[in-house]
N, C-alpha and C. Protein backbone atom coordinates (compact mmCIF):
# COMPACT_ATOMS: atom_id res chain seq x y z
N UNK A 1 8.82 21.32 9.70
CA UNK A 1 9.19 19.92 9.76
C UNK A 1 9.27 19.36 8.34
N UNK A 2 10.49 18.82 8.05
CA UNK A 2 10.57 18.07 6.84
C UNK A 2 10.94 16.43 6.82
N UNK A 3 9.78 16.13 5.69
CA UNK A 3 10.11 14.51 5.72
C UNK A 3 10.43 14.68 4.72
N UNK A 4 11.41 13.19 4.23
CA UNK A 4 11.88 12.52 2.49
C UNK A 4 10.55 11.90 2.51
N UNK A 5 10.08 12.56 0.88
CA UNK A 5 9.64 11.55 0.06
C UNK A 5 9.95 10.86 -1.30
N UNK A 6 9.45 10.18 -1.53
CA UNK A 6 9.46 9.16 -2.92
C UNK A 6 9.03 9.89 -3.89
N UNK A 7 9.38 10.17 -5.24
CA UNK A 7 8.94 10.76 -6.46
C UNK A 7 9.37 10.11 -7.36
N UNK A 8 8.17 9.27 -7.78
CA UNK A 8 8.33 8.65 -9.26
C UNK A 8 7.94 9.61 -10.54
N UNK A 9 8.55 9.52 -11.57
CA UNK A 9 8.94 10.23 -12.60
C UNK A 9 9.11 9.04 -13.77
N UNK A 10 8.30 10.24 -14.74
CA UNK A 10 8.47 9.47 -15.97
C UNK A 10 8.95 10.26 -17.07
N UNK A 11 9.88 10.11 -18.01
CA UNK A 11 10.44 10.96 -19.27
C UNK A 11 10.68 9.85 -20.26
N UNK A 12 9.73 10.00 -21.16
CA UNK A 12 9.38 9.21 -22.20
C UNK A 12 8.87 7.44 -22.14
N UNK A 13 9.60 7.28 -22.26
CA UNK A 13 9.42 5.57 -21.66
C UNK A 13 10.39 4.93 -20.56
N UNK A 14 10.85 5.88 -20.26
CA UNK A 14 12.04 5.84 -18.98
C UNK A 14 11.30 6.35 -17.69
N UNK A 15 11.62 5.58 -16.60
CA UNK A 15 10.57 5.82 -15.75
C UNK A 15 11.71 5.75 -14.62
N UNK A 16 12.15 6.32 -13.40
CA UNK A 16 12.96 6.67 -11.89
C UNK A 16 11.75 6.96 -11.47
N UNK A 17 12.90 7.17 -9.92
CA UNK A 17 12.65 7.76 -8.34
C UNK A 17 13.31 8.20 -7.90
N UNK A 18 13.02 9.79 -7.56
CA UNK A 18 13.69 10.63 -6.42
C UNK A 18 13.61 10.28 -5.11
N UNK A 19 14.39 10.94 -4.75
CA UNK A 19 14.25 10.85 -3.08
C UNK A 19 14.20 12.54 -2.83
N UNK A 20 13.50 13.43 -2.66
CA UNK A 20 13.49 14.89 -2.14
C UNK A 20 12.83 14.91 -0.51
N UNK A 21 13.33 16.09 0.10
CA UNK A 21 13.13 16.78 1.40
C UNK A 21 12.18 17.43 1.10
N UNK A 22 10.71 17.41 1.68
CA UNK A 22 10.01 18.44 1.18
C UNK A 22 9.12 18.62 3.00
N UNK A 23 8.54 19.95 2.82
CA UNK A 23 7.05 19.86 4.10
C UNK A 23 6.54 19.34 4.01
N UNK A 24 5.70 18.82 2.41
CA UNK A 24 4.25 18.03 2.00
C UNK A 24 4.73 17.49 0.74
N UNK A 25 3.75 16.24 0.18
CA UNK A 25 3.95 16.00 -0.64
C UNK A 25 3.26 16.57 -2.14
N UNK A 26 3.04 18.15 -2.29
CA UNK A 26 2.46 18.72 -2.84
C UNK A 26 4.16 19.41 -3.58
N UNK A 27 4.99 19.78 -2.28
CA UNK A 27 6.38 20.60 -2.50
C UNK A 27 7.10 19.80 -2.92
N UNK A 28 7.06 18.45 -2.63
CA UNK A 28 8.16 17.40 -3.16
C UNK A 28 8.03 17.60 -4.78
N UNK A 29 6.82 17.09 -5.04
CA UNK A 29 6.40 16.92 -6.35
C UNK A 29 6.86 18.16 -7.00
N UNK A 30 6.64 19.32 -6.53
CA UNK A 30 6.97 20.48 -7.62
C UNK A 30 8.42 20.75 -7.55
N UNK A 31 9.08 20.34 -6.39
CA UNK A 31 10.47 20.56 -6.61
C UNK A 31 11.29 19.40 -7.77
N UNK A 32 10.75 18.09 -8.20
CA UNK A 32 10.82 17.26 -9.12
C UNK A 32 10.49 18.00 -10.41
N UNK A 33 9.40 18.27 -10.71
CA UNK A 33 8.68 19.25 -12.13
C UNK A 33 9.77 20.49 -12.02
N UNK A 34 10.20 20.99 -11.15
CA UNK A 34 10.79 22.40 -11.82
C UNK A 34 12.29 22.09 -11.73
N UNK A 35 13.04 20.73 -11.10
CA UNK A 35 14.46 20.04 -11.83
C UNK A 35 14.29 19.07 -13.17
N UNK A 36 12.89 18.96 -13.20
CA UNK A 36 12.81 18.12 -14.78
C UNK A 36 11.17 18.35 -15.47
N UNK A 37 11.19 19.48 -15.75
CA UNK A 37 9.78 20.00 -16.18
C UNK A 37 9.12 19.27 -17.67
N UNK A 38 10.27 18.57 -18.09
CA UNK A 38 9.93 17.18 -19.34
C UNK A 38 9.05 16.00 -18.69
N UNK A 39 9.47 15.62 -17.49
CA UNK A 39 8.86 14.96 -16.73
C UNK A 39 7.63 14.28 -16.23
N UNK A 40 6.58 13.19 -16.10
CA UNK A 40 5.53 13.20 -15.81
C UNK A 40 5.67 12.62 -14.27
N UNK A 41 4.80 13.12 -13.11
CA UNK A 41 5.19 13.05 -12.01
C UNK A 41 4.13 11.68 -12.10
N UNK A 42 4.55 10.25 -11.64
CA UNK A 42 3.64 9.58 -11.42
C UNK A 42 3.09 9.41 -9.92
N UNK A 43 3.96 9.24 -8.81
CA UNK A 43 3.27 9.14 -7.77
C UNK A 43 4.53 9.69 -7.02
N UNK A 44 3.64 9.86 -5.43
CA UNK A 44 4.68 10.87 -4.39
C UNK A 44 4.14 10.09 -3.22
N UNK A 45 5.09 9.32 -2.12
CA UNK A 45 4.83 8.77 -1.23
C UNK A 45 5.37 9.43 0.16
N UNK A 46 5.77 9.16 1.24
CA UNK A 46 6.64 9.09 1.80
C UNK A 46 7.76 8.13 2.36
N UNK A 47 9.23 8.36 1.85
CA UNK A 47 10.27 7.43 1.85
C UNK A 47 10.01 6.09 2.80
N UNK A 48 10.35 4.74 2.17
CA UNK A 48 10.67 4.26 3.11
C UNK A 48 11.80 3.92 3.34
N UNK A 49 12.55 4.02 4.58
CA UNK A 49 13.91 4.02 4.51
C UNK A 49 14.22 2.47 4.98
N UNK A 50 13.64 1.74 5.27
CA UNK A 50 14.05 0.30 5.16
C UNK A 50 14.38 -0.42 3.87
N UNK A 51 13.05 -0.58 3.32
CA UNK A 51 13.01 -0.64 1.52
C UNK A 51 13.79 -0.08 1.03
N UNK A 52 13.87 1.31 0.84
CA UNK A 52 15.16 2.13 0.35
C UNK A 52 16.27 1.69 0.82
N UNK A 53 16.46 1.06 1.85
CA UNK A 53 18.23 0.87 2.16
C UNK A 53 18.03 -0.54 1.30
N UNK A 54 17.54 -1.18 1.32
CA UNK A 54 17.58 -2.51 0.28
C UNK A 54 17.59 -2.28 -0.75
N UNK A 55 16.85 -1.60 -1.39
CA UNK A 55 16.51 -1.32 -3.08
C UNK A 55 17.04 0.52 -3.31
N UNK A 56 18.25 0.99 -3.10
CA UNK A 56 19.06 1.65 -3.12
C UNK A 56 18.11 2.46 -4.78
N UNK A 57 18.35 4.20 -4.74
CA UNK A 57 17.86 4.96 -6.14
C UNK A 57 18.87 4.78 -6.88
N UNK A 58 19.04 5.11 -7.72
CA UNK A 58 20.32 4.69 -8.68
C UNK A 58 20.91 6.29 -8.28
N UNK A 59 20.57 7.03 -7.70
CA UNK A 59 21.49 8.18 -7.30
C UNK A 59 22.50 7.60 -6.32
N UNK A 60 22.16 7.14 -5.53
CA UNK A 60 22.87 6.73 -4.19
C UNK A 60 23.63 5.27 -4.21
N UNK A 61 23.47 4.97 -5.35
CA UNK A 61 24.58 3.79 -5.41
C UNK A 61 26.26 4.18 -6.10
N UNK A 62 26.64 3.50 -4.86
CA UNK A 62 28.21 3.88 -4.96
C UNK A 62 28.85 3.31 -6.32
N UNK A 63 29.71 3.91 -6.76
CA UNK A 63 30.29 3.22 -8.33
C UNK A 63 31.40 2.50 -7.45
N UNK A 64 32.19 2.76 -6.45
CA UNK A 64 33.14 1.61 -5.65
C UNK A 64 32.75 0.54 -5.29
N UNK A 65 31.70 0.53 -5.00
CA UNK A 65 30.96 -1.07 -4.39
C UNK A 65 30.23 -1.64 -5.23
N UNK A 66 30.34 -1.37 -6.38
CA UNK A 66 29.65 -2.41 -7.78
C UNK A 66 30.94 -3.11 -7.92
């Protein structure tokens, strides 16, 4: 069984959020560290997809609808 979770990330003074598919939030996190191993993992939640449909990752925002 896989849930989305939340992965905040930090690289230098620049700070995002993933959205990854993981089993646990042990796999999320390392699948974040080994696509950006510069990275400091700050926290790992599980998605919320309400919030998230409001406050969109900057991955998933469309460049047509800006």
């Amino acid at each position: 069984m896989t849930i989305d979770y939340a992965v905040g990330i930090r690289i230098g003074k620049r700070t995002d959020q993933m959205a990854v598919e993981a089993e646990d939030a042990l796999i999320a996190a390392l699948k974040v560290k080994t696509a950006h191993p510069e990275a400091a993992i700050t926290y790992v939640r599980k998605r919320n997809v309400r919030g998230d449909r409001r406050h969109p990752h900057a991955s998933e925002i469309d460049e047509r609808s800006a």
